[in-house]
Protein backbone atom coordinates (compact mmCIF):
# COMPACT_ATOMS: atom_id res chain seq x y z
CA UNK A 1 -1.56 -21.63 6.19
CA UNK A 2 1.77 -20.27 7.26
CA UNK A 3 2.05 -16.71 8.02
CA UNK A 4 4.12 -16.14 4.60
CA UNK A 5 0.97 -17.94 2.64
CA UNK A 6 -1.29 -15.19 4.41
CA UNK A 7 0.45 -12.23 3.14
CA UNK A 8 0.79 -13.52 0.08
CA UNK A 9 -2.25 -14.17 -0.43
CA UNK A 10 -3.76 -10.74 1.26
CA UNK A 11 -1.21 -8.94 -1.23
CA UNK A 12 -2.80 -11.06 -4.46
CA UNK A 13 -6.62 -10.29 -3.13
CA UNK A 14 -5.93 -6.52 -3.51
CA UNK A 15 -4.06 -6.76 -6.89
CA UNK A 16 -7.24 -8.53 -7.98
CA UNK A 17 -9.68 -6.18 -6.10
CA UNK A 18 -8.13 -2.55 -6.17
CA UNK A 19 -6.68 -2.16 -8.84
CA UNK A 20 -9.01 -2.92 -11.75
CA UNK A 21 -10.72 0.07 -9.43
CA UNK A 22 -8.29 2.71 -9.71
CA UNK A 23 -8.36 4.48 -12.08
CA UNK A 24 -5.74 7.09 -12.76
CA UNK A 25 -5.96 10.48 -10.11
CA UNK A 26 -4.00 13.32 -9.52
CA UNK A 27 -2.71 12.09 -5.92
CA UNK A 28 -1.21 9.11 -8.20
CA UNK A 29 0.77 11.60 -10.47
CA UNK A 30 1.47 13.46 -7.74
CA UNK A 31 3.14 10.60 -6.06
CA UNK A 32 5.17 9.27 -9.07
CA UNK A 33 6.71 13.09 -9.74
CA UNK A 34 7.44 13.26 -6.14
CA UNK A 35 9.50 10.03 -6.31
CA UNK A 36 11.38 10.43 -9.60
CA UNK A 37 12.44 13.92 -8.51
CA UNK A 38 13.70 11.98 -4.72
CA UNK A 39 15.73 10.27 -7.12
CA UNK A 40 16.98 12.51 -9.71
CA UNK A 41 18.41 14.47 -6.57
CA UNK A 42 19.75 11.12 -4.89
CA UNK A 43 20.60 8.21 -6.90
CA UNK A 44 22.90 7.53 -10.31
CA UNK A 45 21.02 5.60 -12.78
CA UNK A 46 23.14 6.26 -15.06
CA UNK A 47 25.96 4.59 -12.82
CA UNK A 48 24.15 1.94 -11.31
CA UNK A 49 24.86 -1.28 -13.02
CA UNK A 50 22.12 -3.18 -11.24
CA UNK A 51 19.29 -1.42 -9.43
CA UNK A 52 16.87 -3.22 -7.30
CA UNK A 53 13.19 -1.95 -6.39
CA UNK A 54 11.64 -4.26 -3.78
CA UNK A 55 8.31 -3.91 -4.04
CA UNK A 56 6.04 -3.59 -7.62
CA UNK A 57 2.99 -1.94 -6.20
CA UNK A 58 2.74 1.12 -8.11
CA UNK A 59 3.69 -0.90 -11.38
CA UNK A 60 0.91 -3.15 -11.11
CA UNK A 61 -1.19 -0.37 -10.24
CA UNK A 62 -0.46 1.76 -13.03
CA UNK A 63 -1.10 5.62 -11.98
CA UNK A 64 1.97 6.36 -9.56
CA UNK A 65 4.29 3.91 -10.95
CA UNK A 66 7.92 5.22 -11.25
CA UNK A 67 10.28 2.60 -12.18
CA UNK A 68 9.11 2.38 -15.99
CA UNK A 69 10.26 6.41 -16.38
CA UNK A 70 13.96 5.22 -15.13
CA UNK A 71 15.04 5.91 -18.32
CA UNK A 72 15.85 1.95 -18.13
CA UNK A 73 15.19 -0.56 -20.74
CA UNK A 74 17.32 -3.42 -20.30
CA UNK A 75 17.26 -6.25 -17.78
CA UNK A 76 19.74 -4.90 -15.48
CA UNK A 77 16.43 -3.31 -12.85
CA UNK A 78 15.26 -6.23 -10.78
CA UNK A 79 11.92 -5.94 -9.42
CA UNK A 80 10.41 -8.32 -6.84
CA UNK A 81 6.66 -8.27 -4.73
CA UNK A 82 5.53 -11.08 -2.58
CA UNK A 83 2.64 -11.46 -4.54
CA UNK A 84 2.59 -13.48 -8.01
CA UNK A 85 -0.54 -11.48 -8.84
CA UNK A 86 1.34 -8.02 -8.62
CA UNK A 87 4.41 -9.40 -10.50
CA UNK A 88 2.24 -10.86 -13.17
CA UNK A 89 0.46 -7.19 -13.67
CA UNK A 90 3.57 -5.59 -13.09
CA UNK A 91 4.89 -7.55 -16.19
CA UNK A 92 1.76 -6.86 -18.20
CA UNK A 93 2.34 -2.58 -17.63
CA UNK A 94 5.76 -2.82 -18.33
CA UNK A 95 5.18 -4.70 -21.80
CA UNK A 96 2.73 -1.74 -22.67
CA UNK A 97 5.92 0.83 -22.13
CA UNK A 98 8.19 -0.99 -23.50
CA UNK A 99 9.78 -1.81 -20.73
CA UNK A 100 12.34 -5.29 -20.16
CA UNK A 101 10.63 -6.95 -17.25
CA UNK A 102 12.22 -10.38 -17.79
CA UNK A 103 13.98 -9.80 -13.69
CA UNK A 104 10.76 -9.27 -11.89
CA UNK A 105 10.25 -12.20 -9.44
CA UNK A 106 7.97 -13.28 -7.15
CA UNK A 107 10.38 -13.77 -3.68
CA UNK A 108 9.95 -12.20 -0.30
CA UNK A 109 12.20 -8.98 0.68
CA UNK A 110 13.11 -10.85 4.14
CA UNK A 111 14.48 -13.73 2.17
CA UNK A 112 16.29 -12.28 -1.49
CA UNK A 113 16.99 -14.90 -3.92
CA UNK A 114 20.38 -12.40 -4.87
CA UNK A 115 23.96 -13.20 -4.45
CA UNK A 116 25.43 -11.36 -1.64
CA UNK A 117 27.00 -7.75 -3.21
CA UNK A 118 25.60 -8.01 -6.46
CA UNK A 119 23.17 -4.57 -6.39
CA UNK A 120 24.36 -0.69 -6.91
CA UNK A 121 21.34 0.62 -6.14
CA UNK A 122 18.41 -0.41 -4.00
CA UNK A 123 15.02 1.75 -4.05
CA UNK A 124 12.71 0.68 -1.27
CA UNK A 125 9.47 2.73 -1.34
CA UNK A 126 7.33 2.27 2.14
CA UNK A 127 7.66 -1.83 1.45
CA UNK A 128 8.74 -2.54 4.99
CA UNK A 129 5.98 -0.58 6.78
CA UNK A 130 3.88 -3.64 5.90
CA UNK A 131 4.79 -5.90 8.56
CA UNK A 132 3.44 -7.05 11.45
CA UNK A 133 6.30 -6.45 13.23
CA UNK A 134 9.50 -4.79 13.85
CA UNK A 135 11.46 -7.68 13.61
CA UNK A 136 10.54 -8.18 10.20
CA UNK A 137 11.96 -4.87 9.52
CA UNK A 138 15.26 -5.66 10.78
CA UNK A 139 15.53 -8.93 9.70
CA UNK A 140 14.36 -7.05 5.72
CA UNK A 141 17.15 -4.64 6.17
CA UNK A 142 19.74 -7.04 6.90
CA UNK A 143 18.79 -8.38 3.43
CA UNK A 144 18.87 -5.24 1.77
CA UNK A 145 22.66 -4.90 2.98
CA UNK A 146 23.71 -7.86 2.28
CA UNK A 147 22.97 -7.91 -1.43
CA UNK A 148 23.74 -4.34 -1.54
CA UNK A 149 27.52 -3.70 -2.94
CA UNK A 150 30.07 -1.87 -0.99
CA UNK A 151 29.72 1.77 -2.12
CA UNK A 152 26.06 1.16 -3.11
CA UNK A 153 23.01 3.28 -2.47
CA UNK A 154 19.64 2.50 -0.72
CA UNK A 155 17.21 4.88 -0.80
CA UNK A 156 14.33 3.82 1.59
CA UNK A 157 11.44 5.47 2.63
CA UNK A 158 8.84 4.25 5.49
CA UNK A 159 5.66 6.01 6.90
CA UNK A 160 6.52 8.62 9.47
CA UNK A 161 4.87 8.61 13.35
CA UNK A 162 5.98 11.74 14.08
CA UNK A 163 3.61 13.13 11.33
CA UNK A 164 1.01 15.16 13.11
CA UNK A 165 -1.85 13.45 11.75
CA UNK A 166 -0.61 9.29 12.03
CA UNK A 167 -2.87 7.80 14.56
CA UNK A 168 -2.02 5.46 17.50
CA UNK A 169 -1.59 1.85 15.77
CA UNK A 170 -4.22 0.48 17.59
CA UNK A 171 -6.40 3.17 15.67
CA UNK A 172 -4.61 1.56 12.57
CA UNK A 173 -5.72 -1.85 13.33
CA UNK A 174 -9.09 -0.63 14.12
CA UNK A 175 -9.25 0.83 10.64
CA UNK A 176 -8.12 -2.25 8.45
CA UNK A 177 -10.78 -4.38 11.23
CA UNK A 178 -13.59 -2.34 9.39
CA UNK A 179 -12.31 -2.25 6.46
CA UNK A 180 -11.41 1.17 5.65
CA UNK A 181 -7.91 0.40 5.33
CA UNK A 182 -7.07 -0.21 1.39
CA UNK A 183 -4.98 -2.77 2.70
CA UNK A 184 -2.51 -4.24 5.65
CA UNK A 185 -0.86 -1.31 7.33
CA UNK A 186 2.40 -2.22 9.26
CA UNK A 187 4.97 -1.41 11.85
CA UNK A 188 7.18 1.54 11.22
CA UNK A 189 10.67 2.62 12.64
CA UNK A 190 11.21 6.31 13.41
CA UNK A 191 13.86 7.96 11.82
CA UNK A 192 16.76 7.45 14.68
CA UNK A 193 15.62 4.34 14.70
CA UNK A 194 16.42 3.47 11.03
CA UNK A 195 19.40 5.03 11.19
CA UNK A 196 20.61 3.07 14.12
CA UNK A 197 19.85 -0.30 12.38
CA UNK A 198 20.85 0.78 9.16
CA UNK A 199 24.76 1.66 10.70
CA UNK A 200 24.66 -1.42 12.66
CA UNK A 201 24.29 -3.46 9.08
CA UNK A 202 27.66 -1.24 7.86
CA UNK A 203 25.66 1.67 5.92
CA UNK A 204 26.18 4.77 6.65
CA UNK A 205 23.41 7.52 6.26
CA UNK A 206 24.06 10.39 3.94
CA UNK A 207 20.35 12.24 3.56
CA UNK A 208 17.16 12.36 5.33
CA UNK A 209 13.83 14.11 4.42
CA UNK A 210 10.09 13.85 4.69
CA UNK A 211 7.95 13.62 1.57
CA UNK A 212 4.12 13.75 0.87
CA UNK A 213 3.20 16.74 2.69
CA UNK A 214 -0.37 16.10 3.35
CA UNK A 215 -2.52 14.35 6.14
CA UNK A 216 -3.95 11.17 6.66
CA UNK A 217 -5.90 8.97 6.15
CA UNK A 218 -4.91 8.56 2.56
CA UNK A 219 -8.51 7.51 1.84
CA UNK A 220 -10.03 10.77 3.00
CA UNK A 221 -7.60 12.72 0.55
CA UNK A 222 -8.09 10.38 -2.19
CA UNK A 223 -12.22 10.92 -1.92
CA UNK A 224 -11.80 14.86 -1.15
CA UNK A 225 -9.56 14.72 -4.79
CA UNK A 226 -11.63 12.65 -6.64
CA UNK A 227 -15.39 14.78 -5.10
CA UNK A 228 -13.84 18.29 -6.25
CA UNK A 229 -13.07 16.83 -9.51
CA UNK A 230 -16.61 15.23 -10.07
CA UNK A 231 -17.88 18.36 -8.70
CA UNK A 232 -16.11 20.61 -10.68
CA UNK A 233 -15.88 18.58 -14.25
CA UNK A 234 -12.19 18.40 -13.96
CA UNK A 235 -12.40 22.56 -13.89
CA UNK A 236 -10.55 22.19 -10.11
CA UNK A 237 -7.59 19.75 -11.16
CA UNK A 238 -5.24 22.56 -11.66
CA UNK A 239 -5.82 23.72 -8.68
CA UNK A 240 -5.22 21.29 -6.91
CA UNK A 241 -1.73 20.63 -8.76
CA UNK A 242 -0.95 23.60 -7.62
CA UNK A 243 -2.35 22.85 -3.80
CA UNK A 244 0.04 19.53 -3.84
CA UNK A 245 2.87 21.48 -5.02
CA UNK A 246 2.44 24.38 -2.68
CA UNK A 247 2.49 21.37 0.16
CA UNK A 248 5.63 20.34 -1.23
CA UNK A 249 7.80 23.65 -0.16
CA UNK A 250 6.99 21.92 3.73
CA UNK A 251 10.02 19.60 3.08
CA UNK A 252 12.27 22.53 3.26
CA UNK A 253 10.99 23.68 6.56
CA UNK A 254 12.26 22.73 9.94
CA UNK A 255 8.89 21.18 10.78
CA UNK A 256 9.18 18.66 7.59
CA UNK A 257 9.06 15.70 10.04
CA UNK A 258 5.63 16.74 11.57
CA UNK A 259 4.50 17.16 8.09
CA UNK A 260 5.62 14.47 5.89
CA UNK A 261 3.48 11.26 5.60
CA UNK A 262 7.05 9.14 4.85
CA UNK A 263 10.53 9.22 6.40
CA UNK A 264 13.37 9.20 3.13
CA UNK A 265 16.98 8.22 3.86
CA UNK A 266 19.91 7.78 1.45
CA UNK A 267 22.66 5.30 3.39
CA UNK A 268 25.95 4.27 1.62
CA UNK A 269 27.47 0.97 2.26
CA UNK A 270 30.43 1.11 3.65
CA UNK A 271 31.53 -2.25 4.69
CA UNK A 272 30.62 -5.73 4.08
């Protein structure tokens, strides 16, 4: 089986398994407010004739999906996931809000079916951190800027090794060995790094933050959540609101980078 069969087929095997598991949490909402607000302070929807989100995760999960509360309803949002099983749930959530999903395809985001310049807006949310390597990376980013129209937007965001708490990837590969990883865990870039290849492809970056102020793993903070609720009845979960929002105010520290579990960049293309 080729190495593009593999992933596709790892990707399907935990659209089947984990998400007929999950059911919704308050790390989930917390997620999908923290993204709509990245891009109510970074993008024009309202401008943006075609937008592009390359990955449908959090659709076809259901909790922290964001791209249904765009404010979008016609066919103009293209959204594409390696996996057939995630598109096909994808599809199936959208229908239940309503939502046009008639554009989300089952391609690979190192290889874009898309005419070159044809997108105003691309939203990339910690898809390329699930390589194997950094070449893939590159090689995805290209992509992005090539279908990406002169004076168009990406907004990208990738985990973050400078975070305090992201192990050594060797502990990362230990993890997903036994298991404890919810699924394949990638190859990052830092943040001068993404810049650098992101100006080489003719973008130019505009902003930069950190987001999702809390440590890993994520699997330790989703079972600390979910055990204070059970334990509690659901009399905690306001608190804990409150606790994730508190963590927010990191991002406008000086120390946001040690903090934040993902690197965010807004980059303008500038030439073709």
């Amino acid at each position: 089986m080729s190495r593009l069969g593999r992933e596709e087929r790892h990707w399907d095997s935990v659209a089947r398994e984990r998400f007929s598991k999950s059911p919704p949490d308050i790390l989930a909402e917390h997620k999908k407010k923290t993204h709509l607000s990245l891009l109510a302070r970074w993008a024009d929807l309202k401008g943006s004739a075609r937008i592009l989100k390359t990955d449908l995760f959090e659709e076809a999960s259901g909790p922290d999906q964001f791209l249904f509360d765009l404010g979008r309803k016609d066919n103009s949002v293209i959204g594409i996931d390696i996996s057939g099983e995630i598109v096909a749930q994808a599809k199936r959530h959208a229908g239940e809000h309503g939502v046009d999903s008639s554009r989300y395809l089952c391609c690979d985001v190192r290889y874009l079916p898309l005419k070159g310049n044809s997108i105003d807006l691309i939203i990339s949310d910690s898809t390329l951190d699930h390589f194997s390597t950094v070449k893939d990376i590159h090689i995805s980013l290209k992509e992005l800027a090539r279908t990406l129209r002169v004076n168009g937007t990406l907004i990208i965001t990738m985990d973050n090794k400078r975070n305090l708490t992201y192990p050594p990837y060797i502990v990362i590969r230990l993890w997903m060995k036994l298991g404890l990883a919810p699924y394949f865990i990638g190859r990052t870039l830092s943040l001068s790094e993404l810049r650098r290849v992101l100006e080489q492809e003719g973008l130019s970056v505009k902003e930069s933050t950190a987001i999702f102020h809390y440590p890993h793993p994520d699997g330790l903070v989703r079972w600390a959540e979910r055990f204070l609720h059970k334990m509690s009845r659901g009399r905690l979960d306001s608190a804990i609101r409150r606790g994730l929002a508190l963590l927010d105010g990191l991002e406008r520290k000086r120390t946001r980078y040690l903090t934040g579990r993902y690197i965010a960049v807004k980059a303008v293309k500038y030439k073709d």
